[in-house]
N, C-alpha and C. Protein backbone atom coordinates (compact mmCIF):
# COMPACT_ATOMS: atom_id res chain seq x y z
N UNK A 1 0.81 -1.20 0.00
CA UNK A 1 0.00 0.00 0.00
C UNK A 1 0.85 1.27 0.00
N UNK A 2 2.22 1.14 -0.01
CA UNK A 2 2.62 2.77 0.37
C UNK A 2 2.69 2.79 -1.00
N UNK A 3 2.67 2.29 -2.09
CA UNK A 3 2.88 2.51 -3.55
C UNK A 3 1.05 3.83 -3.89
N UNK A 4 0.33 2.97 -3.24
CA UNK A 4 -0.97 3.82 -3.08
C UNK A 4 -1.00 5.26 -2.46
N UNK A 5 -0.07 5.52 -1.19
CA UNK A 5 -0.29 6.40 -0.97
C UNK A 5 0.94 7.86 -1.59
N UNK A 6 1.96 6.80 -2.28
CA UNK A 6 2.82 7.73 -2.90
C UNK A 6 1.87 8.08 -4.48
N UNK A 7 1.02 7.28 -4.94
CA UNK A 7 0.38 7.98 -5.83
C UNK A 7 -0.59 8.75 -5.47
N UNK A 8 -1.34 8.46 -4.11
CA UNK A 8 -1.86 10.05 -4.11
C UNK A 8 -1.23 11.15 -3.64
N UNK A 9 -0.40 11.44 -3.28
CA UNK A 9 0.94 12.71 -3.17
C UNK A 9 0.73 12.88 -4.45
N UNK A 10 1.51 12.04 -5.33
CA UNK A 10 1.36 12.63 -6.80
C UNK A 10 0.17 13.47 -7.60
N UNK A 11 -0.91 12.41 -6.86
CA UNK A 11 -1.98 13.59 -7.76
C UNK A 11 -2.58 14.61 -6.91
N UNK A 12 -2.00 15.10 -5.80
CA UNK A 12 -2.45 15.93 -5.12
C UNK A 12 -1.70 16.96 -5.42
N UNK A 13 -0.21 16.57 -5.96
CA UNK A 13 0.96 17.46 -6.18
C UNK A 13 0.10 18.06 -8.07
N UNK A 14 -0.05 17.14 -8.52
CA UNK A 14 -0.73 17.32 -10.03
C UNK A 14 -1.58 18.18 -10.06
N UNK A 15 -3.00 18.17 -9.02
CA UNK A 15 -3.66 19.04 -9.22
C UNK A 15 -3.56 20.05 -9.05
N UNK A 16 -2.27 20.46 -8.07
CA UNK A 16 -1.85 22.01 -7.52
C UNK A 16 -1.17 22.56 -8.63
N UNK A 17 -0.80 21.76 -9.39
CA UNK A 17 0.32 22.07 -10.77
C UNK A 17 -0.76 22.68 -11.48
N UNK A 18 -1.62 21.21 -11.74
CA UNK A 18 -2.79 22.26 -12.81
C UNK A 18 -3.58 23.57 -12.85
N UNK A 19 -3.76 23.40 -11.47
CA UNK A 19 -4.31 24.52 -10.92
C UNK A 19 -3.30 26.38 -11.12
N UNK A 20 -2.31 26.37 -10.90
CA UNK A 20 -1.12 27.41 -11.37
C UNK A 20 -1.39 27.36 -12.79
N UNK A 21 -1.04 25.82 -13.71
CA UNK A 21 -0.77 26.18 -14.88
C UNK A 21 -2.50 26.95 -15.85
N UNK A 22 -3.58 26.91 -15.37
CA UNK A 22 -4.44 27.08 -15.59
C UNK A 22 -4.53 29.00 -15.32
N UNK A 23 -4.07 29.03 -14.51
CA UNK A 23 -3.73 30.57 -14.34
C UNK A 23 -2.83 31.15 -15.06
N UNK A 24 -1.53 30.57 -14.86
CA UNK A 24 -0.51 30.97 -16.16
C UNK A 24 -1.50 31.29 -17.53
N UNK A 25 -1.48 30.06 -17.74
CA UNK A 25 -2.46 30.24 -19.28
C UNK A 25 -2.87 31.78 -19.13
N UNK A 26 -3.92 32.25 -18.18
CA UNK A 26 -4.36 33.60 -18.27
C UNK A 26 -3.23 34.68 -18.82
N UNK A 27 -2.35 33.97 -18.45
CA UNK A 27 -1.17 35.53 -18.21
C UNK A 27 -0.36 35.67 -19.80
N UNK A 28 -0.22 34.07 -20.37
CA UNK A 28 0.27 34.02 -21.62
C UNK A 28 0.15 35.12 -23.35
N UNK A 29 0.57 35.61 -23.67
CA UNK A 29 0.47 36.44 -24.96
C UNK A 29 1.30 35.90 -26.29
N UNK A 30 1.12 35.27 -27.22
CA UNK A 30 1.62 34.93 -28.16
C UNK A 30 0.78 35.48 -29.73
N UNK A 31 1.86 36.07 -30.21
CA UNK A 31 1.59 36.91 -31.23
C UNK A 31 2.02 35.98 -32.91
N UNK A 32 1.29 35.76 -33.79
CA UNK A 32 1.82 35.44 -35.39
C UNK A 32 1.09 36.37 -36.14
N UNK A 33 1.82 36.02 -37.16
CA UNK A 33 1.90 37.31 -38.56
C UNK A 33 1.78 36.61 -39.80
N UNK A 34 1.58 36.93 -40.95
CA UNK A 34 1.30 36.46 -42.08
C UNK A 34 1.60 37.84 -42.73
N UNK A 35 2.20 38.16 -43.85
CA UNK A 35 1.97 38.72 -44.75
C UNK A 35 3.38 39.57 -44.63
N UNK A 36 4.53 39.20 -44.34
CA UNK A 36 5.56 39.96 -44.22
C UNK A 36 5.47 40.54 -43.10
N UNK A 37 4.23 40.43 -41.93
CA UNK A 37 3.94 41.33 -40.79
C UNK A 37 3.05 41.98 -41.39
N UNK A 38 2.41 42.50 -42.18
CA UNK A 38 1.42 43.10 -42.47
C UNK A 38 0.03 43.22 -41.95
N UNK A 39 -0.26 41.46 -41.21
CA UNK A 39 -1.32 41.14 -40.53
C UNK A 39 -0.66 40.14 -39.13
N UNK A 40 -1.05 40.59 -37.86
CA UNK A 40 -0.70 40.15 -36.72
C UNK A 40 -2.16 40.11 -36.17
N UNK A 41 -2.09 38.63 -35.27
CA UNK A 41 -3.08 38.03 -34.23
C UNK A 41 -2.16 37.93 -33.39
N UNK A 42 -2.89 38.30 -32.13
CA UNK A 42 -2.37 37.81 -30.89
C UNK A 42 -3.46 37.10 -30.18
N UNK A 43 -3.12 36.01 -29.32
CA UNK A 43 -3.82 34.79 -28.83
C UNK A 43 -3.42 34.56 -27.28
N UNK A 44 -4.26 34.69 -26.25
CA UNK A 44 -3.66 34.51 -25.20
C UNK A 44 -3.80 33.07 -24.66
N UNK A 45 -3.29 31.95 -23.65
CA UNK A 45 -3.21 31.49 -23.84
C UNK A 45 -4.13 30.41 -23.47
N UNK A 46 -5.56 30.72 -23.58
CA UNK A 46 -6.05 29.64 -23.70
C UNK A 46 -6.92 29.60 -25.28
N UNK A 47 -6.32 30.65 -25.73
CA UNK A 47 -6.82 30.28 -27.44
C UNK A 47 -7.55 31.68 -27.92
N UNK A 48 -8.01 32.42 -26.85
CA UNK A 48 -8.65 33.46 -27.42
C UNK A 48 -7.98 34.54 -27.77
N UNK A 49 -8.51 35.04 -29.33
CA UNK A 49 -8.33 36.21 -29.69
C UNK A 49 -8.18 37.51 -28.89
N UNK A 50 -7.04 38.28 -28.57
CA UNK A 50 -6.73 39.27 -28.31
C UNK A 50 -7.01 40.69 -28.71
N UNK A 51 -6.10 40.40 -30.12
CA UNK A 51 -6.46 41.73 -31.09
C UNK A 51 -5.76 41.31 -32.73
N UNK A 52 -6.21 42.07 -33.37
CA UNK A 52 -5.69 42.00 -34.79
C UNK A 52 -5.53 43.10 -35.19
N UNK A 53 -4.44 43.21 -35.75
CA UNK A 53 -3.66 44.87 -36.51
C UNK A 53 -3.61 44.05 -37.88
N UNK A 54 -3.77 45.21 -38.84
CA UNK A 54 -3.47 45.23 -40.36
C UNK A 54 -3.36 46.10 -40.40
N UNK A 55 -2.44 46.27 -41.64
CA UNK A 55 -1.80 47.33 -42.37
C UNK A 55 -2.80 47.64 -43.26
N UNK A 56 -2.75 49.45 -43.00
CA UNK A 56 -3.86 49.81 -43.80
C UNK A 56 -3.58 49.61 -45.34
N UNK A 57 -2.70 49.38 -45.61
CA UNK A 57 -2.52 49.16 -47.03
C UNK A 57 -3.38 48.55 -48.08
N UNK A 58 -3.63 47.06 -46.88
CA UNK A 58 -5.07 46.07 -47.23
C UNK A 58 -5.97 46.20 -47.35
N UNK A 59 -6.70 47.62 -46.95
CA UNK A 59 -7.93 47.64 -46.61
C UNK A 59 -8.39 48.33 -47.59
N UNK A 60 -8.34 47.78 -48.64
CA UNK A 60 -9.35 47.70 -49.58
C UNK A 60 -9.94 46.66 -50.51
N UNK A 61 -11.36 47.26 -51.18
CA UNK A 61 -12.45 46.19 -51.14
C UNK A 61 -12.10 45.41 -52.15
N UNK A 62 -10.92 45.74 -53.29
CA UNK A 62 -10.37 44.83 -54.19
C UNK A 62 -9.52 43.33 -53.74
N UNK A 63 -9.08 43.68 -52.21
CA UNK A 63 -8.43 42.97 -51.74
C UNK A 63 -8.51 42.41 -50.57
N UNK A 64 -9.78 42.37 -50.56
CA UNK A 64 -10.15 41.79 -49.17
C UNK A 64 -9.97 40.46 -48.94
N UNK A 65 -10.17 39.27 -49.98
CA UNK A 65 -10.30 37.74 -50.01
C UNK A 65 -8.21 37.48 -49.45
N UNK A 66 -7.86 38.55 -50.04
CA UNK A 66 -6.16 38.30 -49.63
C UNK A 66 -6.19 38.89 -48.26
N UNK A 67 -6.91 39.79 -47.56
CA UNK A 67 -6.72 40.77 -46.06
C UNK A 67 -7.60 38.89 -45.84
N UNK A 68 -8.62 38.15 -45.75
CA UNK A 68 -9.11 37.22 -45.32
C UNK A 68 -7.94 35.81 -45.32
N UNK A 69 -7.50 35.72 -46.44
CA UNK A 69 -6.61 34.76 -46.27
C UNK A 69 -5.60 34.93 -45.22
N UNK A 70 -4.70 36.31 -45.21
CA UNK A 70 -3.76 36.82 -44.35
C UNK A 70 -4.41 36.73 -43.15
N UNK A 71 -4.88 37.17 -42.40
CA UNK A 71 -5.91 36.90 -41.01
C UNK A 71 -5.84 35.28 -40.62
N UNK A 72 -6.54 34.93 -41.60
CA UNK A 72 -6.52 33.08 -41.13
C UNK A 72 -5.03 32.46 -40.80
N UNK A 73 -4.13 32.92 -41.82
CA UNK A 73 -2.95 32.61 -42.10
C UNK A 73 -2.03 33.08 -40.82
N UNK A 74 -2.22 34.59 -40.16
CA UNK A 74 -1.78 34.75 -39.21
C UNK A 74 -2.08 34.26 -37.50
N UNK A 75 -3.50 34.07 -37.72
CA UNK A 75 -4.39 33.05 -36.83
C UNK A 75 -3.73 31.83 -36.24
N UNK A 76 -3.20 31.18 -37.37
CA UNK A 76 -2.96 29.68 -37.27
C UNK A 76 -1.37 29.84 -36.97
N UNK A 77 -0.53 31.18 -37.72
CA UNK A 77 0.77 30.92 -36.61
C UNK A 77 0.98 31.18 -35.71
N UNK A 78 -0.03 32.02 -34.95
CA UNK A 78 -0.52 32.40 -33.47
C UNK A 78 -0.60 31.19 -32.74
N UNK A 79 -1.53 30.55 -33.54
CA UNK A 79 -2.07 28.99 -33.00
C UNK A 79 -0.62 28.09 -32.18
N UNK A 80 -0.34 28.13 -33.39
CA UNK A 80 1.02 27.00 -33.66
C UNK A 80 2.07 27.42 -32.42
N UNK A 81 2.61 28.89 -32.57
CA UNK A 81 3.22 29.25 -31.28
C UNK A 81 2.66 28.85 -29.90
N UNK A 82 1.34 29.56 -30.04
CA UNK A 82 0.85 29.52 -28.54
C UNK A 82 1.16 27.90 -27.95
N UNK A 83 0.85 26.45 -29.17
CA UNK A 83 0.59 25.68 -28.65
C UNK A 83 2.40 25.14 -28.10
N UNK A 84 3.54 25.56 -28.68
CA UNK A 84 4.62 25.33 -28.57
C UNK A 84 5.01 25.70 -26.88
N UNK A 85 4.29 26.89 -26.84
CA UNK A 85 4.20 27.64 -25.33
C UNK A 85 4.03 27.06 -24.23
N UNK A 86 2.36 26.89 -24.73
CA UNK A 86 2.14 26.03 -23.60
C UNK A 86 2.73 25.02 -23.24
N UNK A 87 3.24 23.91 -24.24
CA UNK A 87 4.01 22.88 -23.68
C UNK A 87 4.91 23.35 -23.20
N UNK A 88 5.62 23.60 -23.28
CA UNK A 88 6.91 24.97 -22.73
C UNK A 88 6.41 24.75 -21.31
N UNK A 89 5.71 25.67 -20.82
CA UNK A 89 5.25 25.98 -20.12
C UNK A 89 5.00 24.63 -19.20
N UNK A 90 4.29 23.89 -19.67
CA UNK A 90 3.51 22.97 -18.67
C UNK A 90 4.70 22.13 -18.90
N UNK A 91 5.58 21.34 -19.46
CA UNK A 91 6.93 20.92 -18.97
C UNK A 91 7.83 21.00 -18.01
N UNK A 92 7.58 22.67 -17.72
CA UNK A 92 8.62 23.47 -16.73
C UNK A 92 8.27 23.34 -15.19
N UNK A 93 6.66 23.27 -15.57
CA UNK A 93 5.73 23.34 -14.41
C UNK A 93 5.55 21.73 -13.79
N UNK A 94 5.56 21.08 -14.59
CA UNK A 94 5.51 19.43 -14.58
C UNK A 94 6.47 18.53 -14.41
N UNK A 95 7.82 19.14 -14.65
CA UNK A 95 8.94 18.92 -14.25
C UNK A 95 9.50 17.58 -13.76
N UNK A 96 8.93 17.83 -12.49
CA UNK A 96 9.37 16.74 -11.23
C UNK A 96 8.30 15.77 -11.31
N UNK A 97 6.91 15.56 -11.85
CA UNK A 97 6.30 14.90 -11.73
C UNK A 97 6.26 13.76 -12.76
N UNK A 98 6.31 12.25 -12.49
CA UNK A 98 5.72 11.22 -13.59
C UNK A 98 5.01 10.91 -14.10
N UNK A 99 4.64 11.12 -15.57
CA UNK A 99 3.48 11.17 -15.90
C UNK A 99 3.93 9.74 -16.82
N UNK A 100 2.80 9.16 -17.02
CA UNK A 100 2.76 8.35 -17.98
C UNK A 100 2.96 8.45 -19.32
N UNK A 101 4.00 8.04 -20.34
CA UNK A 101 3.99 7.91 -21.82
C UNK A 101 2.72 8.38 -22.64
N UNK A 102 2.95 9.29 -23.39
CA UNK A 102 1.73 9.53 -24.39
C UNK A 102 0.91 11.02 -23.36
N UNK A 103 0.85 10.86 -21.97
CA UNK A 103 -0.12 11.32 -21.01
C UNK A 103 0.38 12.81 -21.30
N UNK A 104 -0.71 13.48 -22.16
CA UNK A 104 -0.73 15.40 -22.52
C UNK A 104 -1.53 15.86 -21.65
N UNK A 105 -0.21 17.28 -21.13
CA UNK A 105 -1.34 18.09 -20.54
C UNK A 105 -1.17 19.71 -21.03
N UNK A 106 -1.84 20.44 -21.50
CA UNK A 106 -3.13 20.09 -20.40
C UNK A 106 -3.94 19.72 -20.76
N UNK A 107 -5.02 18.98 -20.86
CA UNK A 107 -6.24 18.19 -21.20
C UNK A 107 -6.52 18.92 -22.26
């Protein structure tokens, strides 16, 4: 049985982890660009939209399907960072703890 009670330490230690890293997330800012920089998203880190800047250059109605592509395009390297982050993040935070093979967090 002490194998039992060293795994609940562990997940008592886990949930206090999650619990921080769930806050972190709040605090996170990760920014991508598309278009030479022309179009920037920023994403905080639990996925939501921040803000979006474009260059007024785009903003016109001849060229909007390209200001739409650029947006998505900068969206998704927002995405891609943020998600690099977070693991970052929850690695650093997770550290000392054993997690099982395959076992992602955060959920």
């Amino acid at each position: 049985m002490k194998n039992l009670g060293q795994l609940m330490k562990q997940a008592q230690a886990m949930q206090t982890k999650m619990a921080e890293m769930q806050e972190k997330l709040e605090t996170i800012e990760v920014s991508g660009s598309a278009g030479a920089g022309m179009v920037a998203v920023t994403l905080n880190g639990k996925g939501a939209m921040r803000s979006v800047k474009i260059d007024p250059s785009l903003a016109k109605a001849d060229e909007i399907e390209i200001l739409e592509d650029l947006i998505a395009a900068a969206h998704n390297d927002a995405k891609v960072k943020l998600e690099q982050k977070v693991q970052e993040e929850t690695a650093a935070l997770m550290g000392g703890l054993q997690l099982p093979p395959g076992f992602k967090l955060p959920f």
